[in-house]
N, C-alpha and C. Protein backbone atom coordinates (compact mmCIF):
# COMPACT_ATOMS: atom_id res chain seq x y z
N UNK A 1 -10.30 5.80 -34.68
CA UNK A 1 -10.50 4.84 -33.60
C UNK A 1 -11.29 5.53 -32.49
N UNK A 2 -12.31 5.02 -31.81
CA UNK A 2 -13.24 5.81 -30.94
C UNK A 2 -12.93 4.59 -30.31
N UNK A 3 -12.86 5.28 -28.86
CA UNK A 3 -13.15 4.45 -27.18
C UNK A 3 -14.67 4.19 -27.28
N UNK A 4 -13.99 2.89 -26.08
CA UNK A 4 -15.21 2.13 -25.80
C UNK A 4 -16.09 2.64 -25.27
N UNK A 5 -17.31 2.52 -25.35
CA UNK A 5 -18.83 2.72 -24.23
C UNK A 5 -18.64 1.84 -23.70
N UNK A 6 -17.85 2.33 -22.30
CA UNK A 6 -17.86 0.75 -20.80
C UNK A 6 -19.39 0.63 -20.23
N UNK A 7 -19.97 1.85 -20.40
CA UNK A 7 -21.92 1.67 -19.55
C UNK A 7 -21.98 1.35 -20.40
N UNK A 8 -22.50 1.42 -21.68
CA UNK A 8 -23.46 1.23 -22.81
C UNK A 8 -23.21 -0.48 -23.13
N UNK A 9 -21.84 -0.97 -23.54
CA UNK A 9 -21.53 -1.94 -23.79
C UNK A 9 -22.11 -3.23 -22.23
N UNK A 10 -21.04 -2.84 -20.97
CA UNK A 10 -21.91 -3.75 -19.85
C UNK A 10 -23.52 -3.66 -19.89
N UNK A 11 -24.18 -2.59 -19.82
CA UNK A 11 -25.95 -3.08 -19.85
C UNK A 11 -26.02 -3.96 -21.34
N UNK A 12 -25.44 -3.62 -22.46
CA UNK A 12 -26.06 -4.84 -23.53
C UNK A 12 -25.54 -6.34 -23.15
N UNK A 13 -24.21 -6.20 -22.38
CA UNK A 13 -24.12 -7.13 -22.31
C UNK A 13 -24.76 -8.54 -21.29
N UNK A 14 -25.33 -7.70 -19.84
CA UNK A 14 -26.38 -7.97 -19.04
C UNK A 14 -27.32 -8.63 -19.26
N UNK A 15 -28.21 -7.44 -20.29
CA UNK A 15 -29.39 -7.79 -21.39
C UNK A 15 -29.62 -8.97 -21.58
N UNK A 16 -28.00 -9.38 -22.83
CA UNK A 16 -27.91 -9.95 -23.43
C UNK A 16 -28.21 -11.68 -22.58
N UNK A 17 -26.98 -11.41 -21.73
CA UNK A 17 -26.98 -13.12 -20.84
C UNK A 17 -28.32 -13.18 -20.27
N UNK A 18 -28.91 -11.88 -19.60
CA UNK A 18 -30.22 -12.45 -18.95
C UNK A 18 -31.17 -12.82 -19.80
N UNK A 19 -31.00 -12.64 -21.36
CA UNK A 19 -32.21 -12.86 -22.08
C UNK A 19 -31.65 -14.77 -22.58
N UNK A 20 -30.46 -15.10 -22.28
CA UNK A 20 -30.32 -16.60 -22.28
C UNK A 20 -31.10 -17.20 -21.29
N UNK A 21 -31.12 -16.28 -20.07
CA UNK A 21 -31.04 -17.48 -18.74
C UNK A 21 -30.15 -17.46 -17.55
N UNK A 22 -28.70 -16.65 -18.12
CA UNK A 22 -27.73 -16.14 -17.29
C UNK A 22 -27.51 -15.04 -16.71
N UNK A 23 -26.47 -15.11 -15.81
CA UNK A 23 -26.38 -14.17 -15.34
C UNK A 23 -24.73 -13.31 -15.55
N UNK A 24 -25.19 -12.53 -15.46
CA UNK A 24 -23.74 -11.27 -15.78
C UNK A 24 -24.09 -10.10 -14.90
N UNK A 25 -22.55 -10.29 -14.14
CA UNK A 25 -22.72 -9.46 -12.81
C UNK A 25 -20.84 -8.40 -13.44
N UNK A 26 -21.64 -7.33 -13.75
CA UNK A 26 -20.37 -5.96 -13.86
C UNK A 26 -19.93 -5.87 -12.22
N UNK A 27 -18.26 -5.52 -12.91
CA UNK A 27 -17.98 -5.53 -11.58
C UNK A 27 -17.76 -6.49 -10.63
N UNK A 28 -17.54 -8.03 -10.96
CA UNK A 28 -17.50 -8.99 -10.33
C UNK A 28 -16.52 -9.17 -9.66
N UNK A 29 -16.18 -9.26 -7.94
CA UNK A 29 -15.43 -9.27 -7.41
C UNK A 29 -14.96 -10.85 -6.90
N UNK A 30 -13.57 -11.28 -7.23
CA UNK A 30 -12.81 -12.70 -7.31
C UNK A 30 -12.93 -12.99 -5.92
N UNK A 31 -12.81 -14.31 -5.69
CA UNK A 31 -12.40 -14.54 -4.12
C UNK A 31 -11.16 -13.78 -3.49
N UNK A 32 -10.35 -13.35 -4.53
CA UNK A 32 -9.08 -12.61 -4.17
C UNK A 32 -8.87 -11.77 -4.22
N UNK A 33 -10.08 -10.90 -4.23
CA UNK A 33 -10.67 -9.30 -3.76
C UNK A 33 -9.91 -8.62 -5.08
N UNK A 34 -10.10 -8.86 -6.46
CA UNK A 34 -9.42 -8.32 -7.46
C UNK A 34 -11.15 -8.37 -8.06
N UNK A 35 -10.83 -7.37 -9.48
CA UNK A 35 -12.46 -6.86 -10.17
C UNK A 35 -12.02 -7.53 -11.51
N UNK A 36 -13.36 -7.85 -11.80
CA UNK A 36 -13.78 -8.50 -13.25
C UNK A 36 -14.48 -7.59 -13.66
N UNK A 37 -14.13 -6.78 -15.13
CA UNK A 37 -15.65 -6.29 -15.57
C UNK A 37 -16.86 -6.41 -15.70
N UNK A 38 -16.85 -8.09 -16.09
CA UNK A 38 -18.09 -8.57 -16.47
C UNK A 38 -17.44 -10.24 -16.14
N UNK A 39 -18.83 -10.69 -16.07
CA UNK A 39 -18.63 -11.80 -15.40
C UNK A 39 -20.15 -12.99 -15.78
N UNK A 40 -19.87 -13.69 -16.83
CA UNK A 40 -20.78 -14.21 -17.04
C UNK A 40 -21.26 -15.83 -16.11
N UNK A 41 -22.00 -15.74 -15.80
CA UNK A 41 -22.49 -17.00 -14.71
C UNK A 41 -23.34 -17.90 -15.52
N UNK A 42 -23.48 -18.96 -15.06
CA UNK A 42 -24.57 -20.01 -15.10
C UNK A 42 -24.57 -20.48 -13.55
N UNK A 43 -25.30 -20.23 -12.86
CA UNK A 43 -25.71 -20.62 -11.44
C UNK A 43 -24.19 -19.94 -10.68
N UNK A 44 -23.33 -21.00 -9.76
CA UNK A 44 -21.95 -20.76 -9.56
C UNK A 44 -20.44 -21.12 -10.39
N UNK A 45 -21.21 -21.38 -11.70
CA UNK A 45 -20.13 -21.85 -12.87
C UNK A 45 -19.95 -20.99 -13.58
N UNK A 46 -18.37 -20.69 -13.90
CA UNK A 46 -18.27 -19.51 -13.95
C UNK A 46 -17.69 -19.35 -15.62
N UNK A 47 -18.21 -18.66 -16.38
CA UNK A 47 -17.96 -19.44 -18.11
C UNK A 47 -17.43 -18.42 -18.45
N UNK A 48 -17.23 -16.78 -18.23
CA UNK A 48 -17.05 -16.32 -19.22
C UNK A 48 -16.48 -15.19 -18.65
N UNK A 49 -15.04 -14.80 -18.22
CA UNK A 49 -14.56 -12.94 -17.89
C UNK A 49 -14.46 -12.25 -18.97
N UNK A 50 -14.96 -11.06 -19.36
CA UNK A 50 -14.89 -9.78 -19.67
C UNK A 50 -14.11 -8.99 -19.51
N UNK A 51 -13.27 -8.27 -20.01
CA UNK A 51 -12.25 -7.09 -19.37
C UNK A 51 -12.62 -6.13 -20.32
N UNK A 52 -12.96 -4.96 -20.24
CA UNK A 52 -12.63 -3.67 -20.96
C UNK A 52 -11.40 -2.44 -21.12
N UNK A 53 -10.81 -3.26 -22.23
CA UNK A 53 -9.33 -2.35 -21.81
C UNK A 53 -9.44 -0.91 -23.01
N UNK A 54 -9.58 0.29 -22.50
CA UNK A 54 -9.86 1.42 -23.21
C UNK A 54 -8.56 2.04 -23.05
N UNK A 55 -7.46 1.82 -22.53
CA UNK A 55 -6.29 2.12 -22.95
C UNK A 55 -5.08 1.74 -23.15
N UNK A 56 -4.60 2.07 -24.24
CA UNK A 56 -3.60 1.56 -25.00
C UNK A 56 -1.88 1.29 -23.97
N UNK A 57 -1.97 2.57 -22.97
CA UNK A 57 -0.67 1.92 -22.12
C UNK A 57 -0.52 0.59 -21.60
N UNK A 58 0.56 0.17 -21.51
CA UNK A 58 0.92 -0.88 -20.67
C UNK A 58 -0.01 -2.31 -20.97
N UNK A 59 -0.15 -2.24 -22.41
CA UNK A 59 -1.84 -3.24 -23.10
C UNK A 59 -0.85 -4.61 -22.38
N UNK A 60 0.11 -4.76 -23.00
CA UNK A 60 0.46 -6.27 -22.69
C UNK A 60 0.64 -6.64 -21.51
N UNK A 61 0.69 -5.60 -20.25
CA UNK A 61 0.60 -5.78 -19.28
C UNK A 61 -0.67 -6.14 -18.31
N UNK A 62 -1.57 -4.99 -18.91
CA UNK A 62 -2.62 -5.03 -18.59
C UNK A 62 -3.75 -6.11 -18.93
N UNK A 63 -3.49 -6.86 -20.27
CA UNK A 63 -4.18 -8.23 -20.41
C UNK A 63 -3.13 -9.07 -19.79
N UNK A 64 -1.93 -9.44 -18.97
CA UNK A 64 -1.11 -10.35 -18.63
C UNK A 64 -2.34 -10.52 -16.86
N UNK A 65 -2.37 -9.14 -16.83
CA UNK A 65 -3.20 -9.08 -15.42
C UNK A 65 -4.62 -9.62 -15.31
N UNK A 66 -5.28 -9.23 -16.59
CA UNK A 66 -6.57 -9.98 -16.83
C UNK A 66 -6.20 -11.03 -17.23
N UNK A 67 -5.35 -11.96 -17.87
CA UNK A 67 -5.38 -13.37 -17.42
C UNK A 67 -5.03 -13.83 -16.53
N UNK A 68 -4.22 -13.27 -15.35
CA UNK A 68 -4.19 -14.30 -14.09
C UNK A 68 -5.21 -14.08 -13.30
N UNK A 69 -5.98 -12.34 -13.46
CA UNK A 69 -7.19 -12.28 -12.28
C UNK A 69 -8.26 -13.56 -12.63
N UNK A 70 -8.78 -13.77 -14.26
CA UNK A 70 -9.61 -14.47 -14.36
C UNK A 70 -9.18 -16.06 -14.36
N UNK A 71 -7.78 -16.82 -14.37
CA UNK A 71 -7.59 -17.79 -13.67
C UNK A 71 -7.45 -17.68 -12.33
N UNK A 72 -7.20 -17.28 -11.66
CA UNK A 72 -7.65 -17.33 -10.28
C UNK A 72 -8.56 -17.31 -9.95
N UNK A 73 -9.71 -16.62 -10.31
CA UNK A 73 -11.15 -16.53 -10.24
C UNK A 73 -11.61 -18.07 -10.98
N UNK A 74 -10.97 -18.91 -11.27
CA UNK A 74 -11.74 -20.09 -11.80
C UNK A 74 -12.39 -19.80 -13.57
N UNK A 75 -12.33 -18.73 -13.82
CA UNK A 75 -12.86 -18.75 -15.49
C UNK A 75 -11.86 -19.43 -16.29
N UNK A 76 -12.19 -19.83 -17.29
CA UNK A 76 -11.66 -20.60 -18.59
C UNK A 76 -11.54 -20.15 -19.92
N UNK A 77 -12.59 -18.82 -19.75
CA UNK A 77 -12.72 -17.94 -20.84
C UNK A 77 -12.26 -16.62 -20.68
N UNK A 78 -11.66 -16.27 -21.12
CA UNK A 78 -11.62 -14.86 -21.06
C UNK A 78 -11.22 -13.70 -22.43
N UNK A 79 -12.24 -12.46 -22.54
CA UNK A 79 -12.54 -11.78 -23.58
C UNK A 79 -11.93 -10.69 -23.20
N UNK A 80 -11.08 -10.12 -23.91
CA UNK A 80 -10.63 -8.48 -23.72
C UNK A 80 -10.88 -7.89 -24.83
N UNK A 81 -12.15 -6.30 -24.19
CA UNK A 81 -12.39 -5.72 -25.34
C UNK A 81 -11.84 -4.49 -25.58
N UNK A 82 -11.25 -3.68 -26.82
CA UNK A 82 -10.28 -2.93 -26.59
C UNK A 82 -10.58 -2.51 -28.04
N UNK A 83 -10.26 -1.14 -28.65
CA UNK A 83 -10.53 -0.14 -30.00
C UNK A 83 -9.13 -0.64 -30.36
N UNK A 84 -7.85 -0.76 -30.12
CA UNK A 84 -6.64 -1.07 -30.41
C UNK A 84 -6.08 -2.42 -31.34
N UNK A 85 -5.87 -2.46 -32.27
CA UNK A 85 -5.44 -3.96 -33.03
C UNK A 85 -4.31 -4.14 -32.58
N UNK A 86 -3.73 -4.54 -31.20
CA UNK A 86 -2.32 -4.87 -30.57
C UNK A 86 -2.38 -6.48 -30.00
N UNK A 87 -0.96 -6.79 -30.75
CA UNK A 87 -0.87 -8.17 -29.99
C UNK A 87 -0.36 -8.28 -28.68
N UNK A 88 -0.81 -8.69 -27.74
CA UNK A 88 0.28 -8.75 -26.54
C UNK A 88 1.10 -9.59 -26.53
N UNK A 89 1.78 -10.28 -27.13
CA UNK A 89 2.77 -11.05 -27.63
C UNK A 89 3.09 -12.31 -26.84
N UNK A 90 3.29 -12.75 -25.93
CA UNK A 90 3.79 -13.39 -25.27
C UNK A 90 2.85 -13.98 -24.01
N UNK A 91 1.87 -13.19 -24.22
CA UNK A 91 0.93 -13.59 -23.04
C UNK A 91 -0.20 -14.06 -23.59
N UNK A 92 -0.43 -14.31 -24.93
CA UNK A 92 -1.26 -15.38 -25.70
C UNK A 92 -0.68 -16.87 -25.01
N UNK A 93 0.42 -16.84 -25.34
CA UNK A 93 0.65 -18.45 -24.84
C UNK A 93 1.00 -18.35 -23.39
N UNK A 94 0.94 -17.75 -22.28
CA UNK A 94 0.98 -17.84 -20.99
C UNK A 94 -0.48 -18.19 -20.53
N UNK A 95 -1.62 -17.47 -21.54
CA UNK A 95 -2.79 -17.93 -21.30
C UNK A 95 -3.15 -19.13 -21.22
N UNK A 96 -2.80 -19.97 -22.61
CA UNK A 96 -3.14 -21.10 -23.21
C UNK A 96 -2.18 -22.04 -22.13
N UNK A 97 -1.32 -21.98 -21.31
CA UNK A 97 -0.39 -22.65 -20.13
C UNK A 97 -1.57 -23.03 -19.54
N UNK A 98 -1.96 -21.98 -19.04
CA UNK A 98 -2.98 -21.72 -18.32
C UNK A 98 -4.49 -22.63 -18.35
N UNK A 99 -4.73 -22.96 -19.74
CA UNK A 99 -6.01 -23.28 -19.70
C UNK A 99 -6.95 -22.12 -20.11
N UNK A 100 -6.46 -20.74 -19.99
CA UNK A 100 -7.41 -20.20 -20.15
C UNK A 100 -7.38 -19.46 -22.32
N UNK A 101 -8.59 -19.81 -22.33
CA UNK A 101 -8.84 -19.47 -23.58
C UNK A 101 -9.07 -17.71 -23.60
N UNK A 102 -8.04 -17.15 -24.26
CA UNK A 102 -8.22 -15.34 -24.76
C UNK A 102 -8.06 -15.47 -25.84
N UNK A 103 -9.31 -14.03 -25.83
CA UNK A 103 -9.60 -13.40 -27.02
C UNK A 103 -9.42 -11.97 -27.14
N UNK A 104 -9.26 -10.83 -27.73
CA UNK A 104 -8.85 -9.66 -27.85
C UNK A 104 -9.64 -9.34 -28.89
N UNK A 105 -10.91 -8.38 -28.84
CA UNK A 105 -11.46 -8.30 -29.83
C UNK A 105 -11.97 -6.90 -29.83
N UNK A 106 -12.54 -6.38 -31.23
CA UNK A 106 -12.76 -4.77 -30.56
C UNK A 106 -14.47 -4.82 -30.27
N UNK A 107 -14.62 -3.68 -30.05
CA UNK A 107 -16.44 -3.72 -29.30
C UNK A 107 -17.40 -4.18 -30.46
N UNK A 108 -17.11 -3.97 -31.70
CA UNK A 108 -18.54 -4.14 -32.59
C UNK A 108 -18.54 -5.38 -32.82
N UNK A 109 -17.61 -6.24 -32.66
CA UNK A 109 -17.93 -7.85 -32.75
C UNK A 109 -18.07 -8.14 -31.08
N UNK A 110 -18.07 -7.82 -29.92
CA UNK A 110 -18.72 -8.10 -28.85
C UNK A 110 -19.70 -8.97 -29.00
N UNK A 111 -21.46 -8.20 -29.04
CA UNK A 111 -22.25 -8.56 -29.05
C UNK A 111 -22.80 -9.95 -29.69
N UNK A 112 -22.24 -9.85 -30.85
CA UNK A 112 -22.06 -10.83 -32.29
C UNK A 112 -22.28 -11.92 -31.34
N UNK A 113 -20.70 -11.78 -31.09
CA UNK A 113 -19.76 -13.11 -30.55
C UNK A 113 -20.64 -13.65 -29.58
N UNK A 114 -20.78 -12.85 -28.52
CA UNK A 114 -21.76 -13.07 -27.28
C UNK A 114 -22.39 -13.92 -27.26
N UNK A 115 -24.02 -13.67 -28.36
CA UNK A 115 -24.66 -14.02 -28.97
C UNK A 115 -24.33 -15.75 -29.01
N UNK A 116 -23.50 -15.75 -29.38
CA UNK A 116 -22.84 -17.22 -30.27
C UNK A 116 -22.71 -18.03 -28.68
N UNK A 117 -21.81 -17.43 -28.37
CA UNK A 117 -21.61 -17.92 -27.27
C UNK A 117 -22.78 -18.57 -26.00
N UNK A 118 -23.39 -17.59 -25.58
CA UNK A 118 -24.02 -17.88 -25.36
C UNK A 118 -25.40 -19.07 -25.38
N UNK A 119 -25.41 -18.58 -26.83
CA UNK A 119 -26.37 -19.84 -27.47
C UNK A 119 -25.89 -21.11 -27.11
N UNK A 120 -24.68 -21.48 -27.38
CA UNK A 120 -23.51 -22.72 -26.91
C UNK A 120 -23.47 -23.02 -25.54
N UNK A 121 -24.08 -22.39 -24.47
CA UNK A 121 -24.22 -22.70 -23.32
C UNK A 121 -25.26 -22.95 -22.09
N UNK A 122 -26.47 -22.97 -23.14
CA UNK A 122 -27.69 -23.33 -22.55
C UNK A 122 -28.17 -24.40 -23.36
């Protein structure tokens, strides 16, 4: 299992949205002064949070936190990317309460997915 490339992965992923049309701002800071890794835009609509979780402590905690930062922030989507095959158990369906759609996926289907995604939104 090899850790993530957090630079390498955010610039493809940049790349990637600006070569749709969008925008993806690393580092995106919520109205509620909390950080998004990545943060995919269409103008002020906000489609898509990012989290990069490169360590395995406290995982179910730590995606419980990336789903309330990115419902509060208004996203609907949200992607956590992580080398780890762990379920966080219980905070799959706190998401889906929520409205917000998670995914937990590891880095080499990132881009893929992206891709897809993206296409679906222009």
């Amino acid at each position: 299992m090899s850790k993530i490339k957090v630079k390498t992965l955010t610039r493809e992923i940049v790349a990637l949205a600006n070569e749709f049309g969008l925008k993806a701002v690393p580092e995106y800071r919520t109205p509620d002064g909390t950080r998004i890794d990545v943060a995919i835009l269409r103008g002020e609509e906000r489609l898509l949070a990012i989290e990069l979780e490169a360590s395995f402590k406290w995982f179910p905690q730590r995606v419980l936190y990336d789903v309330v930062k990115a419902h509060r922030a208004g996203f609907s989507e949200l992607w956590v990317i992580t080398p780890f095959s762990s379920n966080p158990g219980w905070v799959l369906g706190y998401a889906n309460e929520l409205g917000i759609s998670l995914r937990i996926m590891g880095e080499e289907k990132v881009l893929p997915e992206l891709k897809t995604f993206l296409h679906s939104c222009t």
